[in-house]
N, C-alpha and C. Protein backbone atom coordinates (compact mmCIF):
# COMPACT_ATOMS: atom_id res chain seq x y z
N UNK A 1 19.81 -3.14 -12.72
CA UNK A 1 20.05 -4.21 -11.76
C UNK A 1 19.46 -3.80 -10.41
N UNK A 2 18.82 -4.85 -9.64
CA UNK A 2 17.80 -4.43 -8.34
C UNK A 2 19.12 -4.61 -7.32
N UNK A 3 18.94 -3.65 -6.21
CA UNK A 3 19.96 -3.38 -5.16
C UNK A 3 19.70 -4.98 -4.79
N UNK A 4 20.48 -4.93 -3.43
CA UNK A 4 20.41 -5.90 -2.69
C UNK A 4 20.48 -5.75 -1.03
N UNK A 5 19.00 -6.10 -0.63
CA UNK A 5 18.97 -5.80 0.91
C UNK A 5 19.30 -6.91 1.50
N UNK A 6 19.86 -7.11 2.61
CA UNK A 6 20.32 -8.18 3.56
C UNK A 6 19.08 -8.37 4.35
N UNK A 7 17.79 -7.96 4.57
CA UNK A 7 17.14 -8.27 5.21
C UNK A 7 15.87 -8.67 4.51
N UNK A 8 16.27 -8.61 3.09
CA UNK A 8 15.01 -8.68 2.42
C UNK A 8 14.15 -7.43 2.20
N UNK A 9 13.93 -7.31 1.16
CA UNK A 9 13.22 -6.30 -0.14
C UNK A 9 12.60 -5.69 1.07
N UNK A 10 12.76 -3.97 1.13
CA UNK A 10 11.82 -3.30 1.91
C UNK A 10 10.59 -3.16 1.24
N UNK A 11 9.91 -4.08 -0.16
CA UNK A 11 9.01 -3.63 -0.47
C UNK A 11 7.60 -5.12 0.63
N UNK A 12 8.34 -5.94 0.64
CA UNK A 12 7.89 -7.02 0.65
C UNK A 12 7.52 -7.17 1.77
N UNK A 13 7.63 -6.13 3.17
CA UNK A 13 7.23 -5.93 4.51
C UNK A 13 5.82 -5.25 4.34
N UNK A 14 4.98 -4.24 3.14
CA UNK A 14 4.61 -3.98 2.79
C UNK A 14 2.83 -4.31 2.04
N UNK A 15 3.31 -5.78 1.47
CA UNK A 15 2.72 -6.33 0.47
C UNK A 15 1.42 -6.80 0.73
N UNK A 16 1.07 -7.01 2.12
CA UNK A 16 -0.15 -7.61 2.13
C UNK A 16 -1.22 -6.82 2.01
N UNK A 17 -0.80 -5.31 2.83
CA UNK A 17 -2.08 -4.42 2.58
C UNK A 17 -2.15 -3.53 1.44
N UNK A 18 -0.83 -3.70 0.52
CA UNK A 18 -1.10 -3.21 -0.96
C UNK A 18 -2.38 -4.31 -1.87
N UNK A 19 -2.39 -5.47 -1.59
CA UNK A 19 -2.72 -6.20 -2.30
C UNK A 19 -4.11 -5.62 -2.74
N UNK A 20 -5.00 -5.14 -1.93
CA UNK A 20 -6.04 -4.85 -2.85
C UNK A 20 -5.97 -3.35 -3.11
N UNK A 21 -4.99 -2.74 -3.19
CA UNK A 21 -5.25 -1.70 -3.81
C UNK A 21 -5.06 -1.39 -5.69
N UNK A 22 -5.22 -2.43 -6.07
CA UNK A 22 -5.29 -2.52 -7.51
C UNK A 22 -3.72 -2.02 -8.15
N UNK A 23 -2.40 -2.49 -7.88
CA UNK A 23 -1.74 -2.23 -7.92
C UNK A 23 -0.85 -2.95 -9.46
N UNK A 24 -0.31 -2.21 -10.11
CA UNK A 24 0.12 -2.78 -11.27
C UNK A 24 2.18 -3.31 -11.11
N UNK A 25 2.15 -4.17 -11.10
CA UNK A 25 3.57 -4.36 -10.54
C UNK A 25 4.35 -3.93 -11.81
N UNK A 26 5.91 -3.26 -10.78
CA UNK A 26 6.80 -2.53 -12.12
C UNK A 26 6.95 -3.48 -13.42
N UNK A 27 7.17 -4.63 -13.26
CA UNK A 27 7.95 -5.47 -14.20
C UNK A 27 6.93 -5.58 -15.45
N UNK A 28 5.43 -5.39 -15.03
CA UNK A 28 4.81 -5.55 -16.18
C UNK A 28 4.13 -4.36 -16.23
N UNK A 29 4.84 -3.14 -16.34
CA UNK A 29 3.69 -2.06 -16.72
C UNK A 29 4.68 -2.09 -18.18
N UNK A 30 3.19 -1.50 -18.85
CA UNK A 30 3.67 -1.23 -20.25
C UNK A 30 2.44 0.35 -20.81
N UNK A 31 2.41 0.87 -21.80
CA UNK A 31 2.01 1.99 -22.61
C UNK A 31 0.45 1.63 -21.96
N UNK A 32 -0.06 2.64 -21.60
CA UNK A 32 -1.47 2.34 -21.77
C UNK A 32 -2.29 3.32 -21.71
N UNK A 33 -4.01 3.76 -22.20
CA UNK A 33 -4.54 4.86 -22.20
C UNK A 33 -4.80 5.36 -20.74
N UNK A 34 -5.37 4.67 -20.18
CA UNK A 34 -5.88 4.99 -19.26
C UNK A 34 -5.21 4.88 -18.29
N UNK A 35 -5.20 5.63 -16.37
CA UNK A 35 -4.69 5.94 -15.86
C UNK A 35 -3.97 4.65 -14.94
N UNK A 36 -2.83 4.26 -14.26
CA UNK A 36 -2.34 3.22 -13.61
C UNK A 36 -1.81 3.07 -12.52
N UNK A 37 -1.96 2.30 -11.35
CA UNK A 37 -1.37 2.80 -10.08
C UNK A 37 -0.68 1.66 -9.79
N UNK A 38 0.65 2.34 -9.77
CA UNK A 38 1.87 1.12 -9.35
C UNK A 38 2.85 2.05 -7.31
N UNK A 39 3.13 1.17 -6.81
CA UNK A 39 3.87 1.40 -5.84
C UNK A 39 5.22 0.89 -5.68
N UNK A 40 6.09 1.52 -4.90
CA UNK A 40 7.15 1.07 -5.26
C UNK A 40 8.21 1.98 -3.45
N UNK A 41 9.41 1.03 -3.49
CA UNK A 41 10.20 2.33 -2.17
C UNK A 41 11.21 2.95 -3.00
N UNK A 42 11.04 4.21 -2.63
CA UNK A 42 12.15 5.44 -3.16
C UNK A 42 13.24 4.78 -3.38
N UNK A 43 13.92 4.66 -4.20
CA UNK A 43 15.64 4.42 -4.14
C UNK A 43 16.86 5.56 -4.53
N UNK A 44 15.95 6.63 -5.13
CA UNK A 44 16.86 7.75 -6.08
C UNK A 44 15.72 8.78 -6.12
N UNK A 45 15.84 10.05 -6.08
CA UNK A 45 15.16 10.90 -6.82
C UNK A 45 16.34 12.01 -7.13
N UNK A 46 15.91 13.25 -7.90
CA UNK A 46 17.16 14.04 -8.56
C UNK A 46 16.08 15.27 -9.03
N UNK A 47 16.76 16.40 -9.18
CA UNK A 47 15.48 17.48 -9.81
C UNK A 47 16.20 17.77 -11.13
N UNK A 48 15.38 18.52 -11.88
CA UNK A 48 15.67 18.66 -13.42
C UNK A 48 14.95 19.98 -14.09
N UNK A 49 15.92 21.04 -14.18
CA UNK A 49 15.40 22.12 -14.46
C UNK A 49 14.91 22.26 -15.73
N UNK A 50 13.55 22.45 -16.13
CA UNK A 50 13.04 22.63 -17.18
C UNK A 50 12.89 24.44 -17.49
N UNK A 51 12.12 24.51 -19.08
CA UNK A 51 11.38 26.11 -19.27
C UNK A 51 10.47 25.88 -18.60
N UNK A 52 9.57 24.69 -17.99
CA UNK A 52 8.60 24.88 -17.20
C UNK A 52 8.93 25.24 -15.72
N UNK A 53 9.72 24.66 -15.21
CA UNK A 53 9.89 24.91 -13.86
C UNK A 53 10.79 23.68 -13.81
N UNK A 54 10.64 23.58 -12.53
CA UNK A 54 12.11 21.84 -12.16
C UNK A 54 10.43 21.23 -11.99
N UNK A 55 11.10 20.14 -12.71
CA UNK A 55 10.19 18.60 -12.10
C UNK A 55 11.58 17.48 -11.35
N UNK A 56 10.70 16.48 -11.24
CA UNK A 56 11.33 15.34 -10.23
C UNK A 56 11.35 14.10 -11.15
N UNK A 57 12.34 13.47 -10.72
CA UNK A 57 12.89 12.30 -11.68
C UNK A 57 12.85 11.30 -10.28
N UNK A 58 11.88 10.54 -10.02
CA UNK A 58 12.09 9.26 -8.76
C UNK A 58 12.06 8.06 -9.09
N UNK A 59 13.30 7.34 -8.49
CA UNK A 59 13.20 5.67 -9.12
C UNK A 59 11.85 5.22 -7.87
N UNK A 60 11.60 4.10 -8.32
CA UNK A 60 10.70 3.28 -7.37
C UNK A 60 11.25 2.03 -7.60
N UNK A 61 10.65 1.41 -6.49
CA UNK A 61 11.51 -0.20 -6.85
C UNK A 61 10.61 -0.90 -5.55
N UNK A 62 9.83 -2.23 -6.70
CA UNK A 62 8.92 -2.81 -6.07
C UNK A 62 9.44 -4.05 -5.54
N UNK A 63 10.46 -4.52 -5.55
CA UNK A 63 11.06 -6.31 -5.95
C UNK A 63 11.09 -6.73 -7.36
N UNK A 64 10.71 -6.25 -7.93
CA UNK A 64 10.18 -7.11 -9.42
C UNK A 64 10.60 -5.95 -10.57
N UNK A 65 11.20 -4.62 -10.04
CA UNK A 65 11.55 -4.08 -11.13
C UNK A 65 12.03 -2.35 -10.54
N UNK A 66 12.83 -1.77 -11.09
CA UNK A 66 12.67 -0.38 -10.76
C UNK A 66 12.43 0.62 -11.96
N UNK A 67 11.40 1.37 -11.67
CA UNK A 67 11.30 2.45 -12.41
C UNK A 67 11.38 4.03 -12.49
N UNK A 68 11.71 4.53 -13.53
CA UNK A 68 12.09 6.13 -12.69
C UNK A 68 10.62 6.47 -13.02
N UNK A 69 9.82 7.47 -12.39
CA UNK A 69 8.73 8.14 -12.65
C UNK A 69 9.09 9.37 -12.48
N UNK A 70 8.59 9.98 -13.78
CA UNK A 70 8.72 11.48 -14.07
C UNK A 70 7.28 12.48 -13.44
N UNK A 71 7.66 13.56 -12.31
CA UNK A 71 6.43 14.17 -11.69
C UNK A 71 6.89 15.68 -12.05
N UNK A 72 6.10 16.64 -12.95
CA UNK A 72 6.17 17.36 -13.53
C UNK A 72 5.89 18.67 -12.68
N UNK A 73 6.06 20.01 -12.64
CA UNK A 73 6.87 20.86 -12.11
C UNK A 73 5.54 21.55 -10.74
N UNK A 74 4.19 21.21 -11.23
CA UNK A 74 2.92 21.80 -10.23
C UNK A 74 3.14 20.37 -9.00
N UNK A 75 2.60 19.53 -9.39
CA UNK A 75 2.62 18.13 -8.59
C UNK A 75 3.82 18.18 -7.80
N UNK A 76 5.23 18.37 -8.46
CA UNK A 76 6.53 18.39 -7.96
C UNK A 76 6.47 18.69 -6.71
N UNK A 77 6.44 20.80 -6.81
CA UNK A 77 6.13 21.33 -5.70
C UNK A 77 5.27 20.68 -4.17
N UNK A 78 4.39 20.13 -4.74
CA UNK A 78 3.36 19.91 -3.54
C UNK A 78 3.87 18.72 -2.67
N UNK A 79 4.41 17.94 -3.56
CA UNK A 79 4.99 16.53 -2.76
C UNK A 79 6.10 16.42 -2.77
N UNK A 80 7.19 17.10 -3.18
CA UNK A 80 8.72 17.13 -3.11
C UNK A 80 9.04 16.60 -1.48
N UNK A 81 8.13 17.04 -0.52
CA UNK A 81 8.32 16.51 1.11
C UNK A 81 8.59 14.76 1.25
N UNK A 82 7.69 14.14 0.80
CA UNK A 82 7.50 12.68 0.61
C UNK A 82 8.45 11.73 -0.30
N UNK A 83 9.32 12.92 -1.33
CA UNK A 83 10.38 11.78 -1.97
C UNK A 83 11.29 11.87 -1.27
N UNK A 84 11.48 11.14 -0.35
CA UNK A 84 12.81 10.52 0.60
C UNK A 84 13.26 9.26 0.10
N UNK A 85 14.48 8.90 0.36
CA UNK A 85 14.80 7.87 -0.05
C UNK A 85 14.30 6.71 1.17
N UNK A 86 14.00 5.45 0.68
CA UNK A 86 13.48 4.08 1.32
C UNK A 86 11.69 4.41 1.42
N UNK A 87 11.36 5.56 1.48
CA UNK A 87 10.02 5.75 1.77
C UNK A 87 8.80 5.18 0.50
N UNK A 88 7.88 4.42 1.18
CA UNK A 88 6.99 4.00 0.23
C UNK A 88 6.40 5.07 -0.36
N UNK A 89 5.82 4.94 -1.94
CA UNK A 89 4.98 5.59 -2.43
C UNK A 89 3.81 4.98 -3.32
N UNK A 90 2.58 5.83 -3.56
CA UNK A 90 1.86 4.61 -4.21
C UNK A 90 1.56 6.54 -5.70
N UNK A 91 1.53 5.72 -6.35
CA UNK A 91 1.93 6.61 -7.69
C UNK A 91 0.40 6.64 -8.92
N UNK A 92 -0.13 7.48 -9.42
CA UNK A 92 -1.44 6.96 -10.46
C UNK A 92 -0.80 7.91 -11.37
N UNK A 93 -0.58 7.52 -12.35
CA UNK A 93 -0.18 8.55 -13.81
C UNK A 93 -0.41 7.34 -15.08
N UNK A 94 0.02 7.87 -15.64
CA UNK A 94 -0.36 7.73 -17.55
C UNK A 94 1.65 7.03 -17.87
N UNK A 95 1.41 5.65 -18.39
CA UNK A 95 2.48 4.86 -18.74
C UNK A 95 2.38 5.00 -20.50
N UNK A 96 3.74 5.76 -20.86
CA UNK A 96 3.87 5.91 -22.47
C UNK A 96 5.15 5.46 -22.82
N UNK A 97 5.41 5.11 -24.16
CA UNK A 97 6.26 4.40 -25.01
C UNK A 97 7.78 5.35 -24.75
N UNK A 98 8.53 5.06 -23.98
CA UNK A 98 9.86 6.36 -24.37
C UNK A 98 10.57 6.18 -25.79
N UNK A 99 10.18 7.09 -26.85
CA UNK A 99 11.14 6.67 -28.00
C UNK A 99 12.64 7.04 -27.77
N UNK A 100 13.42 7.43 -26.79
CA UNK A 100 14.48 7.34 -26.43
C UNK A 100 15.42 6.08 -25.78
N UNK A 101 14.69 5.38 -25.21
CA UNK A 101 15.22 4.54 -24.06
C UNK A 101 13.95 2.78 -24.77
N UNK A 102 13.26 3.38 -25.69
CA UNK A 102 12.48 2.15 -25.92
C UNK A 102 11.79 1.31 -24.55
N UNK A 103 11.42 1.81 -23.36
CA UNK A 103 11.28 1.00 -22.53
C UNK A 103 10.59 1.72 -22.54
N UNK A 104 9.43 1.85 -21.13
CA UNK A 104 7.74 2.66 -20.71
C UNK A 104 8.28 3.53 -19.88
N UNK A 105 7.88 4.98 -19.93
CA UNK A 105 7.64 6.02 -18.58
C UNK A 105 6.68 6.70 -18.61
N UNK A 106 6.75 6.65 -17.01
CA UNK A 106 5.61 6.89 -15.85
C UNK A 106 5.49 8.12 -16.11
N UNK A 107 4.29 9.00 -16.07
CA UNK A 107 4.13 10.39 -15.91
C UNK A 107 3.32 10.30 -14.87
N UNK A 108 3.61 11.62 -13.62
CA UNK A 108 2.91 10.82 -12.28
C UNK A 108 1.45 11.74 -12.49
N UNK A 109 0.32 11.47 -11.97
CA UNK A 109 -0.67 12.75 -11.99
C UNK A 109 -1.26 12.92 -10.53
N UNK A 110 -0.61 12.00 -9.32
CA UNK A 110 -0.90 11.76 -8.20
C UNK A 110 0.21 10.94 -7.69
N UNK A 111 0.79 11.69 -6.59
CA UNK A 111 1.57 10.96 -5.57
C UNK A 111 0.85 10.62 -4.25
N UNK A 112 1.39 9.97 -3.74
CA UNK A 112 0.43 9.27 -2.39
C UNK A 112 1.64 8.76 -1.17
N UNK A 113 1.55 9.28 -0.44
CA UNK A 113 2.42 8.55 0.90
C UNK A 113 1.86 7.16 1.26
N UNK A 114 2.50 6.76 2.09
CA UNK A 114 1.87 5.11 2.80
C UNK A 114 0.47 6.07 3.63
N UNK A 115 0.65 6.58 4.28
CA UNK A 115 -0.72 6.92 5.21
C UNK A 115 -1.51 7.40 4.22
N UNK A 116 -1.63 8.17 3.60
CA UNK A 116 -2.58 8.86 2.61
C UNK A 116 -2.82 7.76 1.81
N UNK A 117 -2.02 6.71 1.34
CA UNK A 117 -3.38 5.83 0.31
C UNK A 117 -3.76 5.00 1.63
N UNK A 118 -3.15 4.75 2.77
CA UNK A 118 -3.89 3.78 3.39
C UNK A 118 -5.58 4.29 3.55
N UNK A 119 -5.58 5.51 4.13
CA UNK A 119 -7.06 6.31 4.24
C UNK A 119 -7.72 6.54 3.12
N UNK A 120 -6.99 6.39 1.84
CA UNK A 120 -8.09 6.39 0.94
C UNK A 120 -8.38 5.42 0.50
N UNK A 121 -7.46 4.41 0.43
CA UNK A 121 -8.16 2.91 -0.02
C UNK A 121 -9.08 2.18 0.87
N UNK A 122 -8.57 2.47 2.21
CA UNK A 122 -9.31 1.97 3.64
C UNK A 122 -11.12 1.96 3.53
N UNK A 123 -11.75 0.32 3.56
CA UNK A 123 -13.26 0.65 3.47
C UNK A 123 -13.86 0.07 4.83
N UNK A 124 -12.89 0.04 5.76
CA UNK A 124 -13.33 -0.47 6.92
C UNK A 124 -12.31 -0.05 8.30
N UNK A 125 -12.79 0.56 8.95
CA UNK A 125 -12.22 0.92 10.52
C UNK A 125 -12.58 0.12 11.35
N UNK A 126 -11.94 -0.94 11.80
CA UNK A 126 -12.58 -1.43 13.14
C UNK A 126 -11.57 -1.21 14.42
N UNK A 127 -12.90 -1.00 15.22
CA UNK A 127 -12.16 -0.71 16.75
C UNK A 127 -12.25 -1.50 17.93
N UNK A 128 -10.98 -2.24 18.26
CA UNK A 128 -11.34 -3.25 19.13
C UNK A 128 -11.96 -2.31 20.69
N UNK A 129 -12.60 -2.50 21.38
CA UNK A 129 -13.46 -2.05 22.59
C UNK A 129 -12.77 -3.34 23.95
N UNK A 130 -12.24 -3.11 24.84
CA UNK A 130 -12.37 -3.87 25.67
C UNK A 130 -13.53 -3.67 27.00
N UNK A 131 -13.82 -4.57 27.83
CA UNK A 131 -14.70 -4.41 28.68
C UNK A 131 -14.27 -3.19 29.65
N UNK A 132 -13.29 -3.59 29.89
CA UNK A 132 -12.02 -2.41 31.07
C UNK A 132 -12.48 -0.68 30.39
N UNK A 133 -12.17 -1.11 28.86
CA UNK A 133 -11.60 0.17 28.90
C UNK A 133 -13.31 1.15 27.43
N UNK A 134 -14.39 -0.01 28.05
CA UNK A 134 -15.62 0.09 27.03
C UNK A 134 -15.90 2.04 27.29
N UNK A 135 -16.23 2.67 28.48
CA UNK A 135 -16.45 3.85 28.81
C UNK A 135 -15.77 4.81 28.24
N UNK A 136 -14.16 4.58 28.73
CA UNK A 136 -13.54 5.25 28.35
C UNK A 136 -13.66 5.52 26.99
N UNK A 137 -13.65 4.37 25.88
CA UNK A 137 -13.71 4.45 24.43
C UNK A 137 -14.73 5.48 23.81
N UNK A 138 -16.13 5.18 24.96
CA UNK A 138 -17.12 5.66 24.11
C UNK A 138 -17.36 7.30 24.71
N UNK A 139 -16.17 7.94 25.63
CA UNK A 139 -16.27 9.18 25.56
C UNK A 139 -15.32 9.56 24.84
N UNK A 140 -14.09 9.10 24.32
CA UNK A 140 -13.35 9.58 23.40
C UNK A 140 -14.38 10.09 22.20
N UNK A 141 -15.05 8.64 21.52
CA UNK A 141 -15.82 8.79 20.18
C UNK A 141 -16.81 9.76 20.67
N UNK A 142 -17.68 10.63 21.25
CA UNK A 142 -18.34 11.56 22.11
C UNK A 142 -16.97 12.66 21.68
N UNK A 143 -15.72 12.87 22.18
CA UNK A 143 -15.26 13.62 22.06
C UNK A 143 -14.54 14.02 20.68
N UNK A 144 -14.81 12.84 19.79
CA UNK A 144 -14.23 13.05 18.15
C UNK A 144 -15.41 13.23 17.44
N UNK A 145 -16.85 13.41 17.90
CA UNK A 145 -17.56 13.13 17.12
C UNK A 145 -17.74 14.24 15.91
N UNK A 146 -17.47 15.40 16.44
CA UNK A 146 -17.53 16.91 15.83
C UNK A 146 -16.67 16.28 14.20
N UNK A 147 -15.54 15.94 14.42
CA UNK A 147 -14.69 15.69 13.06
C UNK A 147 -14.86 14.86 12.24
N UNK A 148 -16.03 14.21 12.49
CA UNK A 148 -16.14 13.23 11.55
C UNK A 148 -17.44 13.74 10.52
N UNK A 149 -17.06 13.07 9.03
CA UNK A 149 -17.92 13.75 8.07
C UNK A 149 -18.48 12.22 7.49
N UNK A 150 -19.80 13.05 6.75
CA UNK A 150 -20.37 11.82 5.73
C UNK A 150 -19.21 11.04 4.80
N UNK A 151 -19.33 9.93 4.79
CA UNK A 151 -18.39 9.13 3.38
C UNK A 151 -18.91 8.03 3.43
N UNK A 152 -17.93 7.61 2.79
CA UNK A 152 -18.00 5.59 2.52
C UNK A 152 -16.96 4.63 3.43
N UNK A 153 -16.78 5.10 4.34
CA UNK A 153 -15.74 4.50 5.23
C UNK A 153 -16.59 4.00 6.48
N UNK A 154 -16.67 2.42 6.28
CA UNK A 154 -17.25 2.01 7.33
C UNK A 154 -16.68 2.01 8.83
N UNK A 155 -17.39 2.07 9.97
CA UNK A 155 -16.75 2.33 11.35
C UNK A 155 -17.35 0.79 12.06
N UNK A 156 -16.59 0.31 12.48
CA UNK A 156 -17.43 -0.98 13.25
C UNK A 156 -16.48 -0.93 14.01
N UNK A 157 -17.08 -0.67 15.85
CA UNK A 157 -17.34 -0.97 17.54
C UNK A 157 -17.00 -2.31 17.39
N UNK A 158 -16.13 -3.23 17.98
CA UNK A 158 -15.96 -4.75 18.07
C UNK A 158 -15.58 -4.87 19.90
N UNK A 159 -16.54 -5.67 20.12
CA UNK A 159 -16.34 -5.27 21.52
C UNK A 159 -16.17 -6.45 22.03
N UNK A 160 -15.46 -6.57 23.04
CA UNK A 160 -14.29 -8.34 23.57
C UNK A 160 -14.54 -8.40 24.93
N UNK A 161 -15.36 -9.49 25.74
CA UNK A 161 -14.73 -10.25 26.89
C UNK A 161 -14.55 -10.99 26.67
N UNK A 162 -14.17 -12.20 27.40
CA UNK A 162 -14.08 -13.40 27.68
C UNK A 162 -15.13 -14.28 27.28
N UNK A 163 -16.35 -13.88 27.72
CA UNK A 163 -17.80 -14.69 27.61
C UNK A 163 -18.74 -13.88 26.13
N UNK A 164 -18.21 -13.19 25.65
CA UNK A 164 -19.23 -12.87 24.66
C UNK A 164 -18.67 -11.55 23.83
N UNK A 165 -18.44 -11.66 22.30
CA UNK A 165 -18.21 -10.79 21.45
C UNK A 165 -19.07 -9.92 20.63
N UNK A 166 -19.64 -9.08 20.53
CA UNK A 166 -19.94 -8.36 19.41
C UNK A 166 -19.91 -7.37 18.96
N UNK A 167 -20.23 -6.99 18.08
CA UNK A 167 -20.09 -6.11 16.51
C UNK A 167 -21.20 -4.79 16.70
N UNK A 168 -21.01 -3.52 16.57
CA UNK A 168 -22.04 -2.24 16.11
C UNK A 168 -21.22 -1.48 14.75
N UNK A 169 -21.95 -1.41 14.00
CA UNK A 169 -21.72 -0.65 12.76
C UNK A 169 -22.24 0.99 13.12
N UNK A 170 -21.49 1.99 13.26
CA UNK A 170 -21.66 2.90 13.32
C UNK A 170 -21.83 4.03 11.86
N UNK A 171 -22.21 5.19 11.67
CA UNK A 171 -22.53 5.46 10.23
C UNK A 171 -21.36 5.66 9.55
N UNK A 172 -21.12 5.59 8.44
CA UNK A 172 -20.05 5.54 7.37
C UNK A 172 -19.71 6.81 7.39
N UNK A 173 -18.09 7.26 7.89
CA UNK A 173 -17.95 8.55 7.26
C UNK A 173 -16.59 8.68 6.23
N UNK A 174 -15.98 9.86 6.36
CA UNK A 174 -14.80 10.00 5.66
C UNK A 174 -13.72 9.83 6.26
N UNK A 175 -12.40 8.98 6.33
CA UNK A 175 -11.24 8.87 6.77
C UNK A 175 -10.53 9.39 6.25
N UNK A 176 -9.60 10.34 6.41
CA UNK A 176 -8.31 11.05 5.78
C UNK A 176 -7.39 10.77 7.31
N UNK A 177 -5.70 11.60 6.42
CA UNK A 177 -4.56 10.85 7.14
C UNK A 177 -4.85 12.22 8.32
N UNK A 178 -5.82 13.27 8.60
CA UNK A 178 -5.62 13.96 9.95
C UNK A 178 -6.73 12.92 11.15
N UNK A 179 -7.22 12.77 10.65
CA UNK A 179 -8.65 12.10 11.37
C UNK A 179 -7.92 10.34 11.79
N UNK A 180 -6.88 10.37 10.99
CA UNK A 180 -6.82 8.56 11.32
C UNK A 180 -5.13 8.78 11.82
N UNK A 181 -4.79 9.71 12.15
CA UNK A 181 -3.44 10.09 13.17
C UNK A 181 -4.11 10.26 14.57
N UNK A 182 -5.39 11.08 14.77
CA UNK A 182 -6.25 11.29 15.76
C UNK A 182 -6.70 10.21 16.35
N UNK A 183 -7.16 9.17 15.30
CA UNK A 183 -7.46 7.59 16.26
C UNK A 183 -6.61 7.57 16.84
N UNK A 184 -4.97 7.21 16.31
CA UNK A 184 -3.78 6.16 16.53
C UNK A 184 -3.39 7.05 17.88
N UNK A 185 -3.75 8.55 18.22
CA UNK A 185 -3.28 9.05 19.26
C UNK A 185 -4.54 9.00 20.32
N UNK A 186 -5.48 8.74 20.09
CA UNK A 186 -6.79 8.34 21.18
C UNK A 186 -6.84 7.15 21.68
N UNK A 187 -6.66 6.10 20.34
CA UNK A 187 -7.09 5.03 20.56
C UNK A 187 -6.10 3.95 21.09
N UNK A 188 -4.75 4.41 19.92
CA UNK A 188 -3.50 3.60 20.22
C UNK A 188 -3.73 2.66 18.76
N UNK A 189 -2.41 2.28 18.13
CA UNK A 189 -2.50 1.26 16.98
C UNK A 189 -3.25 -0.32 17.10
N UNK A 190 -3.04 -0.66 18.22
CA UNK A 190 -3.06 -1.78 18.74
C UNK A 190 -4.82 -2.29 18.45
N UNK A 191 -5.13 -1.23 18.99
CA UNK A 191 -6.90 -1.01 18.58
C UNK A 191 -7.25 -0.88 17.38
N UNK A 192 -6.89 -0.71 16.50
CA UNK A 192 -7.49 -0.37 14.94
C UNK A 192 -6.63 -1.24 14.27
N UNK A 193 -7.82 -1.75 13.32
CA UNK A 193 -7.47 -2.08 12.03
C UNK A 193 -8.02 -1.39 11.11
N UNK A 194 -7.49 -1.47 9.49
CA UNK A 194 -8.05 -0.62 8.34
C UNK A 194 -8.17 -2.39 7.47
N UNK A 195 -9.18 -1.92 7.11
CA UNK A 195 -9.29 -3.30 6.00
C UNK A 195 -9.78 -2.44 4.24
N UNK A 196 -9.31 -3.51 3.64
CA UNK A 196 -8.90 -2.52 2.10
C UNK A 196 -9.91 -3.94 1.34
N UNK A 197 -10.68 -4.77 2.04
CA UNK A 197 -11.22 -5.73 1.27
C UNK A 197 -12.65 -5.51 0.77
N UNK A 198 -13.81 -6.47 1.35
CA UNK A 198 -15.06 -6.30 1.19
C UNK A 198 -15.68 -5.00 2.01
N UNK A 199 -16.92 -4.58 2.17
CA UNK A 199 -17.27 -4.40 3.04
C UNK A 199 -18.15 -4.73 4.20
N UNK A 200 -18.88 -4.82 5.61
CA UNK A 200 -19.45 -5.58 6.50
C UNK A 200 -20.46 -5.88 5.51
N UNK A 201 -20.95 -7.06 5.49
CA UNK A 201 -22.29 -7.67 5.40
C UNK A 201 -23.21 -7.38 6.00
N UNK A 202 -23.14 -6.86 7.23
CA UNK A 202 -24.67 -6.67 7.81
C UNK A 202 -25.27 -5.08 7.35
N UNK A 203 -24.93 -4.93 6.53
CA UNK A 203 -25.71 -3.07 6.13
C UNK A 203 -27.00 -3.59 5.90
């Protein structure tokens, strides 16, 4: 039975920028070969001492269903920090038949925080530029330039007055969650968006 929030499903504050991350919702995962990425907010986790070591037993719960996912005793270790309870997670493992319980479980082979899949799903950075504050911006990026590496993560300059807008595509590099904490403390949130959709048209 799904809890009940008074303010409405903490998954559902969530939902718009999961949407393209190819996400398999709980209610319909079932057995399958190949690998599956469902998300869900913590509601329970518990440890479980095996001959291998302790693994982790975590419910998730999307709106539409909760599931426990089983994360086995190497993986455990590394992300045991991130199973908090209410905290989002986005999950990729292997969904098999339980002949105990007759229902599907999750085996995890990757855990993911909210910031860490945002930077890896993320195929677009844009940075709003105002006229006021155009200088300033472009010695920050001068002063981040050292950390940034080759990738597929587009960067697009969006620059705003009153009388006239436009767009510079800067070269594609790699976004991870140290490099995109570094914006939000240079730039401020307010300035960035991450987009998880197409990418710019003008390449």
């Amino acid at each position: 039975m799904l809890g009940y929030y008074f303010s409405g499903h903490p998954f559902t504050h969530y939902r718009p920028q999961l949407q393209h991350w190819g996400l398999t919702p709980l209610d319909q995962l079932a057995p399958r070969t190949e690998l599956i990425r469902v998300a869900g907010v913590v509601v329970q986790s518990r440890v479980q001492q095996t001959r291998r070591g302790r693994m982790g037993m975590v419910t998730l719960d999307d709106g539409s269903a909760r599931v426990e996912i089983t994360i086995f005793s190497e993986l455990f270790d590394q992300v045991r920090p991130l199973l908090k309870e209410d905290r989002l997670l986005v999950v990729e493992g292997k969904a098999t038949l339980d002949n105990f319980t007759q229902g599907v479980r999750l085996t995890a082979e990757q855990v993911l925080s909210l910031p860490q899949a945002q930077t890896r799903f993320a195929r677009q950075v844009t940075l709003e530029v105002s006229h006021s504050q155009s200088a300033k911006t472009l010695a920050l990026l001068k002063e981040l330039k050292p950390s940034f590496q080759p990738g597929s993560c587009a960067f697009v300059l969006r620059y705003c007055r009153p009388e006239v807008e436009a767009s510079l595509r800067l070269p594609d590099f790699q976004l991870d969650e140290a490099l995109w904490d570094l914006f939000r403390a240079r730039f401020g949130e307010t300035a960035l968006t991450l987009d998880y959709g197409n990418r710019p048209t003008n390449e």
